[in-house]
PDB file of N, CA and C in Angstrom:
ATOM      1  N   UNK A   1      15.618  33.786   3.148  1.00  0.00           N
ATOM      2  CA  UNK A   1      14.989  32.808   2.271  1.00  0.00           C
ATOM      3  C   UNK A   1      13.558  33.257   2.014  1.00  0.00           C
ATOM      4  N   UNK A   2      13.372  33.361   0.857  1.00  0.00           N
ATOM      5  CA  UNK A   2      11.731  34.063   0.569  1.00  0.00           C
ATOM      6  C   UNK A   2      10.861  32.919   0.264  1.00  0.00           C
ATOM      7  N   UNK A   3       9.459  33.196   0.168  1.00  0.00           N
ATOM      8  CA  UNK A   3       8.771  31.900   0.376  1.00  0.00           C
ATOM      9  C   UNK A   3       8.699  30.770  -0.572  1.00  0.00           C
ATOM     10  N   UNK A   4       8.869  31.491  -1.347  1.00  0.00           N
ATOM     11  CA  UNK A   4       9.138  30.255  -3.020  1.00  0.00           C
ATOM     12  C   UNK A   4      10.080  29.246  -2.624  1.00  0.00           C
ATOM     13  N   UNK A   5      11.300  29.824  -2.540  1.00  0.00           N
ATOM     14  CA  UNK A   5      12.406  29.473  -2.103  1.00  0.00           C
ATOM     15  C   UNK A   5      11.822  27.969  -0.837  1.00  0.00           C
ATOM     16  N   UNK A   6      11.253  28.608  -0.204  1.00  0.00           N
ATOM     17  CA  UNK A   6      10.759  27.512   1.038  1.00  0.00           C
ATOM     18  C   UNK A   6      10.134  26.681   0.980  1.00  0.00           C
ATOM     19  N   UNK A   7       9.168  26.949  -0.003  1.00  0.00           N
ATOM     20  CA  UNK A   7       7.778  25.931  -0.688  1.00  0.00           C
ATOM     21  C   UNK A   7       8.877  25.020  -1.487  1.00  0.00           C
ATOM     22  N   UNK A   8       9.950  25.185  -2.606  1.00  0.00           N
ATOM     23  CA  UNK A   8       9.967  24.230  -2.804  1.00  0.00           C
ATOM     24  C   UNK A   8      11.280  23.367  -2.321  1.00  0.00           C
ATOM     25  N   UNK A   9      11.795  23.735  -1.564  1.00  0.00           N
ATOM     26  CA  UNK A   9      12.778  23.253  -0.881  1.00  0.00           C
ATOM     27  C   UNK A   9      11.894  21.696   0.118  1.00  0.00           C
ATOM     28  N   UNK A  10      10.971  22.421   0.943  1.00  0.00           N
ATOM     29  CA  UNK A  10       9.988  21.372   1.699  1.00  0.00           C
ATOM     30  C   UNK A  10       9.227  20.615   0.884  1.00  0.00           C
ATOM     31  N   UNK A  11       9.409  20.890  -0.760  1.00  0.00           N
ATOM     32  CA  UNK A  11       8.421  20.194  -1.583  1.00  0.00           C
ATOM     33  C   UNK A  11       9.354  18.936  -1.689  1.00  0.00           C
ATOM     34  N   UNK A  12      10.533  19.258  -2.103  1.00  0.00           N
ATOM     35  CA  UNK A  12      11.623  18.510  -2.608  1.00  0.00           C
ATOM     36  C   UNK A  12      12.049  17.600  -1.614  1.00  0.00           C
ATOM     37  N   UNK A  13      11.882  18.163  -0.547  1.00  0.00           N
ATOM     38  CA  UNK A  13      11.977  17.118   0.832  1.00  0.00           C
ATOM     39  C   UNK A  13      11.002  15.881   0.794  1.00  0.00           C
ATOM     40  N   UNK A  14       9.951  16.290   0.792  1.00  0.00           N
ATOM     41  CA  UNK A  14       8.186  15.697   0.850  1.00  0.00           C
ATOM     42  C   UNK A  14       8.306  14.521   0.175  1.00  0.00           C
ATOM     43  N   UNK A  15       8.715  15.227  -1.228  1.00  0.00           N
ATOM     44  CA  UNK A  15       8.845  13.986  -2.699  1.00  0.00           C
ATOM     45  C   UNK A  15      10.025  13.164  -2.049  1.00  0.00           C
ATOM     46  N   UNK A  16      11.081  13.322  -2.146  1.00  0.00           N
ATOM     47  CA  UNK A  16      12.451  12.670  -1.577  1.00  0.00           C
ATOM     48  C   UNK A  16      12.149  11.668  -0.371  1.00  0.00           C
ATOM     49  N   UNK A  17      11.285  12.167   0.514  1.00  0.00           N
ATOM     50  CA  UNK A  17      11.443  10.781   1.174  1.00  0.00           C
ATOM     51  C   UNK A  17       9.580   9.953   1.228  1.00  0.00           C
ATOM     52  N   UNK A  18       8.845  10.858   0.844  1.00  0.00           N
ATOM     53  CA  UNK A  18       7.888   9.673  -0.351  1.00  0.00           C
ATOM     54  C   UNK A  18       8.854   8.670  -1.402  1.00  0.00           C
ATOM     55  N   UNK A  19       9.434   8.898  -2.247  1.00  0.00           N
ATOM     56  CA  UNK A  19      10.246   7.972  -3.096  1.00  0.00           C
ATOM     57  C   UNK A  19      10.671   7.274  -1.936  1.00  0.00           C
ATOM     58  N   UNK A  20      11.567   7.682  -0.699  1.00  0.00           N
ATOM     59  CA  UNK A  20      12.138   6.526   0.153  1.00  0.00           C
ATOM     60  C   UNK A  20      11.739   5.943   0.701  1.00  0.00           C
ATOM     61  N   UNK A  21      10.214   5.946   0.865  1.00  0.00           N
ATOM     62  CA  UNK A  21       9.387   5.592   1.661  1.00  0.00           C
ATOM     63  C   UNK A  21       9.090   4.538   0.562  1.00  0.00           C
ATOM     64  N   UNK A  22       8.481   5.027  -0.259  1.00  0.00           N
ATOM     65  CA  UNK A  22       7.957   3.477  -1.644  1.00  0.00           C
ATOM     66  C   UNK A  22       8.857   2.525  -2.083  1.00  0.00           C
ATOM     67  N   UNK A  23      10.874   3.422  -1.672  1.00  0.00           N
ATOM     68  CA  UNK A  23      11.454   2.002  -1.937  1.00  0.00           C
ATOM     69  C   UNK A  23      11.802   1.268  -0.482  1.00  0.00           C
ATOM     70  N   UNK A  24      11.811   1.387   0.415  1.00  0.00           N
ATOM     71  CA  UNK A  24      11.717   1.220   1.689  1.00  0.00           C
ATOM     72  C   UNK A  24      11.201   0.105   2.267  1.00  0.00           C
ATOM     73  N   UNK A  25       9.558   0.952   2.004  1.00  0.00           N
ATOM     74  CA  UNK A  25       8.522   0.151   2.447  1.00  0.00           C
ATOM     75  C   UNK A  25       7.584  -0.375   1.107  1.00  0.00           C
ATOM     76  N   UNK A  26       8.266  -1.069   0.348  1.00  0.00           N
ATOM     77  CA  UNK A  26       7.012  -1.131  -0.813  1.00  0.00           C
ATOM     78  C   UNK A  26       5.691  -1.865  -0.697  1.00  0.00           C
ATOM     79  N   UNK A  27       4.325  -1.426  -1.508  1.00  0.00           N
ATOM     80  CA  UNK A  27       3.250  -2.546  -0.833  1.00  0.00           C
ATOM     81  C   UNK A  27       3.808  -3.918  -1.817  1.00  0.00           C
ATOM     82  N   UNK A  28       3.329  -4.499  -0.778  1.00  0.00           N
ATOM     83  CA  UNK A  28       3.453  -5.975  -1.476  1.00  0.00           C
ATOM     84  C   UNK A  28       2.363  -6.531  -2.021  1.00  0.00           C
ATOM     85  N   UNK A  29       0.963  -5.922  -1.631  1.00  0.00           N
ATOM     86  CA  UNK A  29      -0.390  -6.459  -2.475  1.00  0.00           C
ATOM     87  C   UNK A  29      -0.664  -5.354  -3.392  1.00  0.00           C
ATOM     88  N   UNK A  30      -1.213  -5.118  -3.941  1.00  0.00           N
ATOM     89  CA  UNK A  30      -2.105  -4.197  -4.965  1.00  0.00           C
ATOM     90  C   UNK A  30      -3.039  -3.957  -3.765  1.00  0.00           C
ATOM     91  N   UNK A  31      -3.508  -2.250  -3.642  1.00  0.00           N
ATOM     92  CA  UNK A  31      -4.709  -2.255  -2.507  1.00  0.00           C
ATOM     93  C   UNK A  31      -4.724  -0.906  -3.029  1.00  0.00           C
ATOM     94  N   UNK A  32      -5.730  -0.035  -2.138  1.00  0.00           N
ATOM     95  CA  UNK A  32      -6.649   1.034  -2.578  1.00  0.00           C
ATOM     96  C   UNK A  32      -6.082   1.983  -1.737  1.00  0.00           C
ATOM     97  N   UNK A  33      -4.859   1.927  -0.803  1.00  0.00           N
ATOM     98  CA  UNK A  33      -4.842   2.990   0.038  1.00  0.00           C
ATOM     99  C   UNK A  33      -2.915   3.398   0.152  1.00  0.00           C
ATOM    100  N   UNK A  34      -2.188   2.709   0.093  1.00  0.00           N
ATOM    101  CA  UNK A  34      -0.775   2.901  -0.652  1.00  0.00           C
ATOM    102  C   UNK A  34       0.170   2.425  -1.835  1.00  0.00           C
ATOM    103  N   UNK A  35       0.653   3.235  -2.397  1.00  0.00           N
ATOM    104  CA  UNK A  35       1.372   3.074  -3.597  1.00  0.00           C
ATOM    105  C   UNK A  35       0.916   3.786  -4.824  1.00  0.00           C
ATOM    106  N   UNK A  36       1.923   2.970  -5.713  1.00  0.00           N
ATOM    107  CA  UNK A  36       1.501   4.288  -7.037  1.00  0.00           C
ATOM    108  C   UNK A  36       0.288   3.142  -7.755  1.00  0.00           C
ATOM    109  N   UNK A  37      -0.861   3.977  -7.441  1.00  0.00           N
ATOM    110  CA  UNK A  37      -2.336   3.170  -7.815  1.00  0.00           C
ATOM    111  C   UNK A  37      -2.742   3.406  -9.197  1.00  0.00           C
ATOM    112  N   UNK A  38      -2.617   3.299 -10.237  1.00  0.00           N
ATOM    113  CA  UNK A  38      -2.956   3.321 -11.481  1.00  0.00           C
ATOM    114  C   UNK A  38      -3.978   2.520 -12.143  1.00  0.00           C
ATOM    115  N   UNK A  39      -4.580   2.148 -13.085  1.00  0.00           N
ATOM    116  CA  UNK A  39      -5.644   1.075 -13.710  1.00  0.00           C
ATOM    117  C   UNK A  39      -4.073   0.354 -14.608  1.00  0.00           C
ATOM    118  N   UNK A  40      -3.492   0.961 -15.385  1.00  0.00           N
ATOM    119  CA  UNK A  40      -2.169   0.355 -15.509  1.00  0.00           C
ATOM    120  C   UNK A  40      -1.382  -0.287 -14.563  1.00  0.00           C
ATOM    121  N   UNK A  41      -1.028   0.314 -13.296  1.00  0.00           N
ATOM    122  CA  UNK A  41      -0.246  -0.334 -13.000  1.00  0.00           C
ATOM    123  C   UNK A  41      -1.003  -1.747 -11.744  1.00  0.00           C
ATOM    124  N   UNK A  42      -2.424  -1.749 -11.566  1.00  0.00           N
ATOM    125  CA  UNK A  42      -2.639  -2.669 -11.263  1.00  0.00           C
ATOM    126  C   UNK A  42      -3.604  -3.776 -11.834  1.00  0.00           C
ATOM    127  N   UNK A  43      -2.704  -3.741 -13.485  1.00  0.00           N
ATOM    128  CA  UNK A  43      -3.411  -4.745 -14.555  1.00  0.00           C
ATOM    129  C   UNK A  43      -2.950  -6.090 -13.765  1.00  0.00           C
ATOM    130  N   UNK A  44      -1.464  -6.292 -13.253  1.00  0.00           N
ATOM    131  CA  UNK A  44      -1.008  -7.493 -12.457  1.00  0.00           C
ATOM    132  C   UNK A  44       0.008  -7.408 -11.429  1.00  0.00           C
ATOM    133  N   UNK A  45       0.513  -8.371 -10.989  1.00  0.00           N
ATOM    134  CA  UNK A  45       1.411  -8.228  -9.705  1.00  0.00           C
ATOM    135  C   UNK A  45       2.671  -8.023 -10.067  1.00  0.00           C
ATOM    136  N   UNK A  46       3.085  -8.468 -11.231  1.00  0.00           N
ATOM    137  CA  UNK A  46       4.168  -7.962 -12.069  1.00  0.00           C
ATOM    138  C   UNK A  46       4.143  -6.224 -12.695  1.00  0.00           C
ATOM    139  N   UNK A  47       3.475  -5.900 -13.127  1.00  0.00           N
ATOM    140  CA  UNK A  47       3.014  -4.473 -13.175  1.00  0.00           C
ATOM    141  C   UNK A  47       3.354  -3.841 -11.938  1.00  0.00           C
ATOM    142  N   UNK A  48       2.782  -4.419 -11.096  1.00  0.00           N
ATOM    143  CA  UNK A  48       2.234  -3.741  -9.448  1.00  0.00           C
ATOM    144  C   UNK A  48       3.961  -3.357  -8.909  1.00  0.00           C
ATOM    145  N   UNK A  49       4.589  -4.535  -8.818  1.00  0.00           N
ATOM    146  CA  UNK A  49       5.772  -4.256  -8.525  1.00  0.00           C
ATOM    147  C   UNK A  49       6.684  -3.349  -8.986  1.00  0.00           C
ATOM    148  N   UNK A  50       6.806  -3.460 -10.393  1.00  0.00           N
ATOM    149  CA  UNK A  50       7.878  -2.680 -11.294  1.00  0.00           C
ATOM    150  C   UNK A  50       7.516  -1.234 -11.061  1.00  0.00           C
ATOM    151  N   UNK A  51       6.151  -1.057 -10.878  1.00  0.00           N
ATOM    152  CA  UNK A  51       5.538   0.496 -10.680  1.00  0.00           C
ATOM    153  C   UNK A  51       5.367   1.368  -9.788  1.00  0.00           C
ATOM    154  N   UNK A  52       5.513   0.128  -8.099  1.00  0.00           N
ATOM    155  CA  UNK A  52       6.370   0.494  -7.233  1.00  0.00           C
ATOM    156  C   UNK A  52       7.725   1.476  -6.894  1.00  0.00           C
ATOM    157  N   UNK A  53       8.298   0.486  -7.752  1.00  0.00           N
ATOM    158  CA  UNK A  53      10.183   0.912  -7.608  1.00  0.00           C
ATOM    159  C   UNK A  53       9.971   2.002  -8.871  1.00  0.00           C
ATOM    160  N   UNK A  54       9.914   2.126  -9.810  1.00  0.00           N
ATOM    161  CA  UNK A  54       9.905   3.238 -10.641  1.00  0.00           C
ATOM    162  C   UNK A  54       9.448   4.803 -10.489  1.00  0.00           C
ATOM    163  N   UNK A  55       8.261   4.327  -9.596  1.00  0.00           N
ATOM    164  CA  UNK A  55       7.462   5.556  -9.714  1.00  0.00           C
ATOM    165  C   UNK A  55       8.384   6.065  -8.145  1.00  0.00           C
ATOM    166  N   UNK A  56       8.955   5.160  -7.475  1.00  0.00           N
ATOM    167  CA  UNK A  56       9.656   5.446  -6.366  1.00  0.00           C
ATOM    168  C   UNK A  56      10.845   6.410  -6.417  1.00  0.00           C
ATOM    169  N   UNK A  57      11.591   5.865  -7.080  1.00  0.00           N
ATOM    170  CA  UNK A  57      12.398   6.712  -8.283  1.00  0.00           C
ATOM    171  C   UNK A  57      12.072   7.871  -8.867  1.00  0.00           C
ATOM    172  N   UNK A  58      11.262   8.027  -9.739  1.00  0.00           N
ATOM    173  CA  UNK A  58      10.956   9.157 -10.012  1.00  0.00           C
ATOM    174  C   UNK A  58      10.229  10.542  -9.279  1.00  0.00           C
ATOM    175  N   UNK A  59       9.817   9.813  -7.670  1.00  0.00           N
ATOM    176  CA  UNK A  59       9.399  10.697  -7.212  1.00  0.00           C
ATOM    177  C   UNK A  59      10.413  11.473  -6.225  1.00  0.00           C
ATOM    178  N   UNK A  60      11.835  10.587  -6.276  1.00  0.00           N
ATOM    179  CA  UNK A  60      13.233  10.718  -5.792  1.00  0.00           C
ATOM    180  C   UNK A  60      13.593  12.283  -6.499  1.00  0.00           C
ATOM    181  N   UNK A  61      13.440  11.994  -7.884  1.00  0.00           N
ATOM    182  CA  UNK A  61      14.250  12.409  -8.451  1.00  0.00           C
ATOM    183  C   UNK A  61      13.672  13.921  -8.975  1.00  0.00           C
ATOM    184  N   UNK A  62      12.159  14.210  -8.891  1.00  0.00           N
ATOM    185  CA  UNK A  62      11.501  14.891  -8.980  1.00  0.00           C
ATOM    186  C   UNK A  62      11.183  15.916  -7.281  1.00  0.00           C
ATOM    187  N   UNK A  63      11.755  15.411  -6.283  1.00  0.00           N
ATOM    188  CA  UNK A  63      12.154  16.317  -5.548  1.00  0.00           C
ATOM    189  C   UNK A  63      13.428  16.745  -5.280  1.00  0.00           C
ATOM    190  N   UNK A  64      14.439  16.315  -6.128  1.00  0.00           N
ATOM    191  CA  UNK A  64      15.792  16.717  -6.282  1.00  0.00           C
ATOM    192  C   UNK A  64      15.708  17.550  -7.176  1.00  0.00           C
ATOM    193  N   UNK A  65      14.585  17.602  -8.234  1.00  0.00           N
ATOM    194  CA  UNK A  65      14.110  19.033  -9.246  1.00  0.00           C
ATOM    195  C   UNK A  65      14.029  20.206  -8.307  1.00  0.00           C
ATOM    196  N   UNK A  66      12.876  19.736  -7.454  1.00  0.00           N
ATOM    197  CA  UNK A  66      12.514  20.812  -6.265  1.00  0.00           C
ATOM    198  C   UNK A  66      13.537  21.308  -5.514  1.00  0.00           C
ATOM    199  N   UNK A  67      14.583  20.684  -4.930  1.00  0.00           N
ATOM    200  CA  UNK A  67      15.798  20.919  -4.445  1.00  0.00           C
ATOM    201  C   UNK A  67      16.560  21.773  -4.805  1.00  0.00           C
ATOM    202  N   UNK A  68      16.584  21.832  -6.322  1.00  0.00           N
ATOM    203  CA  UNK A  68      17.506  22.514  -7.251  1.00  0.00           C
ATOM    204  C   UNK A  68      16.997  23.721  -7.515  1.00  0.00           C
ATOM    205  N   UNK A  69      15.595  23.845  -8.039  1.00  0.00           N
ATOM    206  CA  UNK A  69      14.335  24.715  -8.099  1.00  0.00           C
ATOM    207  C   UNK A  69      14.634  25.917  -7.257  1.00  0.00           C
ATOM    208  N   UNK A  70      14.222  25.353  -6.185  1.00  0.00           N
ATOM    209  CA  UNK A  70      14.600  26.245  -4.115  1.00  0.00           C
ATOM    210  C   UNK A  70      15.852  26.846  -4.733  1.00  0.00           C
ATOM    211  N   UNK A  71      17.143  26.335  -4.980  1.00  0.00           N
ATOM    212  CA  UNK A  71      18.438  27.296  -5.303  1.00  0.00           C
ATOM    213  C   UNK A  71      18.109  28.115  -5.955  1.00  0.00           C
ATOM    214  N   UNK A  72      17.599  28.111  -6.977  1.00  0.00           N
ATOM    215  CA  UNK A  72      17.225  29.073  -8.460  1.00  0.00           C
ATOM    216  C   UNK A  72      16.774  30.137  -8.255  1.00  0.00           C
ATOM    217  N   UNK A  73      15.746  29.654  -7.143  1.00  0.00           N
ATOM    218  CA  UNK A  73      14.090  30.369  -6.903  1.00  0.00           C
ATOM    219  C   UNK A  73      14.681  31.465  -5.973  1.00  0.00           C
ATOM    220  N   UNK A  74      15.829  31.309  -4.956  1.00  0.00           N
ATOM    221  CA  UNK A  74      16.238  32.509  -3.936  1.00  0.00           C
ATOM    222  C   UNK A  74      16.913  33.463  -5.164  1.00  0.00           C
ATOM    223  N   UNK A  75      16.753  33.295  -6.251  1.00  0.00           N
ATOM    224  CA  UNK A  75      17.294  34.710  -6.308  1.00  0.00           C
ATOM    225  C   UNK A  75      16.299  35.670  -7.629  1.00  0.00           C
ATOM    226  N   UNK A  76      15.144  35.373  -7.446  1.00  0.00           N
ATOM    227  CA  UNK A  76      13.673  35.791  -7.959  1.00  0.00           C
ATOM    228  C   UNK A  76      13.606  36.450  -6.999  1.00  0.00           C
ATOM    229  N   UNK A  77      13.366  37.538  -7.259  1.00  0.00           N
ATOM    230  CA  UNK A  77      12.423  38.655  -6.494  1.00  0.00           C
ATOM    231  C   UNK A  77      11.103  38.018  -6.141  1.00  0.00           C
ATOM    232  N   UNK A  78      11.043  38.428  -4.684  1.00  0.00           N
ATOM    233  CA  UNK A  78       9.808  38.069  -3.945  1.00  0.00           C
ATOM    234  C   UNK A  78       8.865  39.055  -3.995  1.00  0.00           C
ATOM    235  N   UNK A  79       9.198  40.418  -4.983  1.00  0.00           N
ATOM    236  CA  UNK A  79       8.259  41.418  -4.983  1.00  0.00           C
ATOM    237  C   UNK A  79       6.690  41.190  -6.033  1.00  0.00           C
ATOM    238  N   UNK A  80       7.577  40.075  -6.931  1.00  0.00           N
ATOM    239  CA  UNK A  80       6.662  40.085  -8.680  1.00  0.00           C
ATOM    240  C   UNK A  80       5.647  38.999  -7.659  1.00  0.00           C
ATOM    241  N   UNK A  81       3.971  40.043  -8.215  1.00  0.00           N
ATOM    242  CA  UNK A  81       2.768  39.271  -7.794  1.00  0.00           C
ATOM    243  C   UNK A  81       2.336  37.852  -8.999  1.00  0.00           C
ATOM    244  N   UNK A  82       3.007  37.544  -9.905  1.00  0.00           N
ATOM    245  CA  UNK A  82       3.127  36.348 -10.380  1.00  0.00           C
ATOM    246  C   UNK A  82       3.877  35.076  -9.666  1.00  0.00           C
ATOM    247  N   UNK A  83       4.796  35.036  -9.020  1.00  0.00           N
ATOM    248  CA  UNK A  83       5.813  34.271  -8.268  1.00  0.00           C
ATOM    249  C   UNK A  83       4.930  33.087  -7.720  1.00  0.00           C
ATOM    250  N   UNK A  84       3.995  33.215  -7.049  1.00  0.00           N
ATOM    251  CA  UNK A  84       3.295  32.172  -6.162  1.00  0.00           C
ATOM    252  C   UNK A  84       2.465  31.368  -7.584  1.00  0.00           C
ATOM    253  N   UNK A  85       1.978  32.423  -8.462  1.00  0.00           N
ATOM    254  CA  UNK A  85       1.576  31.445  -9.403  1.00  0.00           C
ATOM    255  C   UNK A  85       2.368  30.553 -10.807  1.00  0.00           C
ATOM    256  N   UNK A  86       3.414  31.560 -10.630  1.00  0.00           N
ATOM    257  CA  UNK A  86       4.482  30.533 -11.538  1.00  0.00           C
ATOM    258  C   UNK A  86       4.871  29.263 -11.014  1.00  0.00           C
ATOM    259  N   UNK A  87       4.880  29.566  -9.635  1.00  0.00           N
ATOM    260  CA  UNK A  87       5.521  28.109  -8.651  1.00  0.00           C
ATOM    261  C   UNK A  87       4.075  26.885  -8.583  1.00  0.00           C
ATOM    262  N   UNK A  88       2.858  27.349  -8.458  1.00  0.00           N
ATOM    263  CA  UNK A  88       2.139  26.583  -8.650  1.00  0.00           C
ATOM    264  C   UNK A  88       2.042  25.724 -10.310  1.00  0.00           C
ATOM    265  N   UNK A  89       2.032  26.395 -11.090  1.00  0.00           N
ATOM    266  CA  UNK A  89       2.117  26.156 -12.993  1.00  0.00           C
ATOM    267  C   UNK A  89       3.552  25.024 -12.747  1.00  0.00           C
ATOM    268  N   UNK A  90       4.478  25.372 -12.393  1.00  0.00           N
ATOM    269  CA  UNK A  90       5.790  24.478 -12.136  1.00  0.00           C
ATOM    270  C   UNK A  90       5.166  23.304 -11.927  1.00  0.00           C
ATOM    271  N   UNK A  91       4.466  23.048 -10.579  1.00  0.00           N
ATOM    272  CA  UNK A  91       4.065  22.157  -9.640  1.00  0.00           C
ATOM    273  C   UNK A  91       3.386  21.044 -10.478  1.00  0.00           C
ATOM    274  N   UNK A  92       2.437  21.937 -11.000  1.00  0.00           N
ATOM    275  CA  UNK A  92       1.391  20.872 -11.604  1.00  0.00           C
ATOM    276  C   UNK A  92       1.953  20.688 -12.964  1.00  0.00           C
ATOM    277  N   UNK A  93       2.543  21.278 -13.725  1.00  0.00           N
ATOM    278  CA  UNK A  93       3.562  20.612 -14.945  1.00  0.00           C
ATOM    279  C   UNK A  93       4.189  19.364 -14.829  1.00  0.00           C
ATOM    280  N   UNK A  94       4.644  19.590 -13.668  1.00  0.00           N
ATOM    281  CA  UNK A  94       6.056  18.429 -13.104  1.00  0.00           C
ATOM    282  C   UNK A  94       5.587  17.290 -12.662  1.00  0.00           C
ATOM    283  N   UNK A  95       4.419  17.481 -11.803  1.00  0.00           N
ATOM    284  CA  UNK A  95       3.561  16.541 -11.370  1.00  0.00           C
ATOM    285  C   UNK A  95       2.736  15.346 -12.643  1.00  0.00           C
ATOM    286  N   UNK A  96       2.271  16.130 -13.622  1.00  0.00           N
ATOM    287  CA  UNK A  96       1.690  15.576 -14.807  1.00  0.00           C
ATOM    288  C   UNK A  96       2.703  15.043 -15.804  1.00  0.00           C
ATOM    289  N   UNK A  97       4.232  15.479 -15.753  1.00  0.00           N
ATOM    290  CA  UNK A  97       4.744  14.916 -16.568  1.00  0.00           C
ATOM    291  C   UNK A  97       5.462  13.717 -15.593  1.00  0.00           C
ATOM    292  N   UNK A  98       5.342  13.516 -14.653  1.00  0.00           N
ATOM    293  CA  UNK A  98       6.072  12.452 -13.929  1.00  0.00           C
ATOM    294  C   UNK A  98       5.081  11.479 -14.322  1.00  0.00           C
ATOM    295  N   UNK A  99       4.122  11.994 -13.995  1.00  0.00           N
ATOM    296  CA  UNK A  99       3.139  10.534 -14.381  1.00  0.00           C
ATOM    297  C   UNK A  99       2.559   9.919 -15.639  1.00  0.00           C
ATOM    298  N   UNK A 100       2.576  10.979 -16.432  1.00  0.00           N
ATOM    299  CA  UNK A 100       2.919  10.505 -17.851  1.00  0.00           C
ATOM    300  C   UNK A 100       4.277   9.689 -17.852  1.00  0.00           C
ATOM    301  N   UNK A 101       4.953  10.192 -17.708  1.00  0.00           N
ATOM    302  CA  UNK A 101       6.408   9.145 -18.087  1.00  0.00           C
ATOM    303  C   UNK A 101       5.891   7.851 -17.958  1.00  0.00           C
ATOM    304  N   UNK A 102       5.528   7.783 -16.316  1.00  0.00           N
ATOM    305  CA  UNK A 102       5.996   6.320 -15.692  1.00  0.00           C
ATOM    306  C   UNK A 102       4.295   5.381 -16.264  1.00  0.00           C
ATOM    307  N   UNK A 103       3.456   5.933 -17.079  1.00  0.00           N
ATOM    308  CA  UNK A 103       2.641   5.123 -17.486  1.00  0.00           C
ATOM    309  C   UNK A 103       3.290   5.028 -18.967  1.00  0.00           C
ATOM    310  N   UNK A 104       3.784   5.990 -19.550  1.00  0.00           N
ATOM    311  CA  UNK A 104       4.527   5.248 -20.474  1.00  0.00           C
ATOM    312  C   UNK A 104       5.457   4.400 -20.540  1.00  0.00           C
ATOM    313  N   UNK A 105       5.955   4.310 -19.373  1.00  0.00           N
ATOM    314  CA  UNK A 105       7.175   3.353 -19.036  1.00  0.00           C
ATOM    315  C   UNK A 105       6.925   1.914 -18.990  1.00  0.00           C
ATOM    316  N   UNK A 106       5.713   1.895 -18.217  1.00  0.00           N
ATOM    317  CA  UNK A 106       4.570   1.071 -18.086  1.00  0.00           C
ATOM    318  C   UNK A 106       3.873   0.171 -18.940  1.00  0.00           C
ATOM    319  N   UNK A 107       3.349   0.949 -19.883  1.00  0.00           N
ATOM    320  CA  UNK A 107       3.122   0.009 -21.245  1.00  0.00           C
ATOM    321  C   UNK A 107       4.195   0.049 -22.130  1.00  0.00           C
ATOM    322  N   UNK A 108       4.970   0.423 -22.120  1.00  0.00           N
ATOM    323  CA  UNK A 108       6.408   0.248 -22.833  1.00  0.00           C
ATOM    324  C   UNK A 108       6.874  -1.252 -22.362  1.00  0.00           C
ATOM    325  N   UNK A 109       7.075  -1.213 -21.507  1.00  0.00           N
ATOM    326  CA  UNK A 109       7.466  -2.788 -20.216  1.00  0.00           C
ATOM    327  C   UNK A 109       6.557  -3.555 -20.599  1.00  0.00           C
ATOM    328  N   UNK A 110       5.184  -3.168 -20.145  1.00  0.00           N
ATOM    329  CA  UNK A 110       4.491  -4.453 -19.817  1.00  0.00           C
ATOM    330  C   UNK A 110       3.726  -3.887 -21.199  1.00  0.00           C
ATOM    331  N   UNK A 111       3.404  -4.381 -22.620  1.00  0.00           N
ATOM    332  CA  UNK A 111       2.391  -4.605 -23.640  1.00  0.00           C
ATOM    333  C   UNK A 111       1.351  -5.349 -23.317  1.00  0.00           C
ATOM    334  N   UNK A 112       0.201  -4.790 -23.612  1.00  0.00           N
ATOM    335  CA  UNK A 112      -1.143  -5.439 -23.085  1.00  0.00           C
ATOM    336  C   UNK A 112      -1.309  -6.755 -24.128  1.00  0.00           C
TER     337      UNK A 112
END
């Protein structure tokens, strides 16, 4: 297993049970130190909630990317000195479009 391969296998883990963790244990107040903290999603307690379970979800489902990723990724040559930085470009793509979604999801749901 070469290291790509490993990074995102443990990434996909990480995310997977973060999501299980937010549907699990969700916060029940709006606060500054767990959950998915947004200026959107803590316009109200109705917001607060839905953005909970969604973003919980998507962070499920976005290490089942990673999961899948890790399969792909073992059979890339571990020789090409791009590899560590393609996997980073991945990272932060995936990362920015998850959270785009779920604030669009967001004001899609809740209209100000």
């Amino acid at each position: 297993m070469n290291k790509i391969t490993l990074l995102f296998l443990v990434l996909g883990a990480l995310f997977m049970f973060i999501g299980w963790m937010l549907r699990r244990f969700p916060p029940n107040l709006r606060n500054q130190w767990y959950g998915y903290r947004t200026a959107t999603s803590q316009r109200s307690e109705e917001v607060w909630d839905f953005a909970q379970g969604y973003a919980a979800m998507m962070m499920q489902r976005l290490g089942l990317l990673y999961v899948i990723v890790s399969s792909v990724a073992r059979w890339l040559p571990t020789s090409l000195e791009w590899i560590g930085f393609l996997a980073l470009v991945f990272f932060i793509i995936s990362m920015i479009s998850v959270l785009v979604h779920i604030e669009q999801k967001l004001k899609r749901e809740f209209p100000l």
